[in-house]
Protein backbone atom coordinates (compact mmCIF):
# COMPACT_ATOMS: atom_id res chain seq x y z
CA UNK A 1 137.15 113.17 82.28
CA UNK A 2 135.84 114.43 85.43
CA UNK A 3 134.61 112.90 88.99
CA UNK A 4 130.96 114.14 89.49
CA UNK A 5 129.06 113.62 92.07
CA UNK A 6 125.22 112.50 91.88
CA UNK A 7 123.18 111.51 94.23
CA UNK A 8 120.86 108.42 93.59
CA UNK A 9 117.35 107.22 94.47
CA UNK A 10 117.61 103.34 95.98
CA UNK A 11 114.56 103.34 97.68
CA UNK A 12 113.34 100.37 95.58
CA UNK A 13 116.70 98.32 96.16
CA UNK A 14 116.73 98.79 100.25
CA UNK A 15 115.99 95.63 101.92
CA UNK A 16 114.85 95.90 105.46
CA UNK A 17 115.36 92.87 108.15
CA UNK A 18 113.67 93.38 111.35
CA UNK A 19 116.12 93.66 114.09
CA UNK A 20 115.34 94.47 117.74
CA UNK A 21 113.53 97.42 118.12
CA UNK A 22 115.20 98.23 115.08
CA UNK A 23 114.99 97.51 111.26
CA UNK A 24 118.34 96.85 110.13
CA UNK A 25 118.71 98.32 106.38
CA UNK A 26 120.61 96.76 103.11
CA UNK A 27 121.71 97.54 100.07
CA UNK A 28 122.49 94.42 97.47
CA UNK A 29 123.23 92.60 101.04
CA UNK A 30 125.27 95.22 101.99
CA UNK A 31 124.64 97.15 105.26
CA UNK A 32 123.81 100.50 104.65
CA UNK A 33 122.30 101.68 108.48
CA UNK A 34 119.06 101.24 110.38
CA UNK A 35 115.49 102.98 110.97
CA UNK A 36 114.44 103.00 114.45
CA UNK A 37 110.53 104.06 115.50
CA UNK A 38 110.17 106.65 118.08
CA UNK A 39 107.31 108.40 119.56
CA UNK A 40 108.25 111.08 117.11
CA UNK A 41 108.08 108.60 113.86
CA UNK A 42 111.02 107.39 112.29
CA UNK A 43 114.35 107.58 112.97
CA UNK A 44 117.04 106.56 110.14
CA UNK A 45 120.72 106.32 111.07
CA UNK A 46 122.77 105.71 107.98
CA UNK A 47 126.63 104.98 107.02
CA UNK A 48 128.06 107.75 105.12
CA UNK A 49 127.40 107.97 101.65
CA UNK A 50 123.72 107.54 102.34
CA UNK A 51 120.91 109.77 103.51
CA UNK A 52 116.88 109.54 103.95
CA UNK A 53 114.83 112.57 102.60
CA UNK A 54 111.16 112.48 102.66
CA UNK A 55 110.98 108.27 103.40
CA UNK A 56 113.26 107.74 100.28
CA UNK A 57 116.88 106.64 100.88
CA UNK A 58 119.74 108.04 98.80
CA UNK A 59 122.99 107.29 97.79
CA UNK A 60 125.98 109.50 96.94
CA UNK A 61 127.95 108.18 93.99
CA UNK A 62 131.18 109.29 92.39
CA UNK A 63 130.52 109.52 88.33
CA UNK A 64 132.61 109.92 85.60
CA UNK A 65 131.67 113.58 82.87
CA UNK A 66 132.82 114.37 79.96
CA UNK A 67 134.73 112.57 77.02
CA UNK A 68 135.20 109.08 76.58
CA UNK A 69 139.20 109.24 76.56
CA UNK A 70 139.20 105.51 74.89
CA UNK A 71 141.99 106.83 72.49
CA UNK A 72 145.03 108.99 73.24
CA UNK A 73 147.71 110.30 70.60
CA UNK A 74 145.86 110.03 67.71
CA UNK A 75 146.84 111.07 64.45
CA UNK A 76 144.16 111.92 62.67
CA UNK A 77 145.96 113.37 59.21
CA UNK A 78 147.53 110.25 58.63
CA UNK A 79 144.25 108.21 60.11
CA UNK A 80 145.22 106.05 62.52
CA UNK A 81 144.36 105.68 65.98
């Protein structure tokens, strides 16, 4: 079993509250940053583990690849598990 990393698409699961001159940004009520608007467009600053690419917000996740190892020391000429 190995620890992949993969990074996610939660654009549809961000929840935005409007803040001052800010909109304050969460994940399953979970803080997860802010966008501000500047004269440039938007601004997103976001806790680690998270980044904005193209006005979609993504999240790094830690997966597990490979086999399942359900069952360890088996004997399989004598069939049992």
């Amino acid at each position: 079993m190995v620890l992949e990393k993969r990074r996610l698409d939660i654009t549809d699961r961000v929840v935005g509250k409007i803040g001052q001159n800010q909109v304050d940004l969460f994940l399953e009520n979970e803080p997860i940053g802010r966008m501000v608007t500047t004269r440039q467009g938007n601004e997103y600053e976001l806790n680690n583990g998270f980044e904005e690419e193209e006005s979609k917000i993504y999240q790094f996740v830690d997966i597990t690849t490979g086999p399942d190892q359900k069952y360890v020391d088996c004997d399989d000429e004598n069939g049992w598990c």
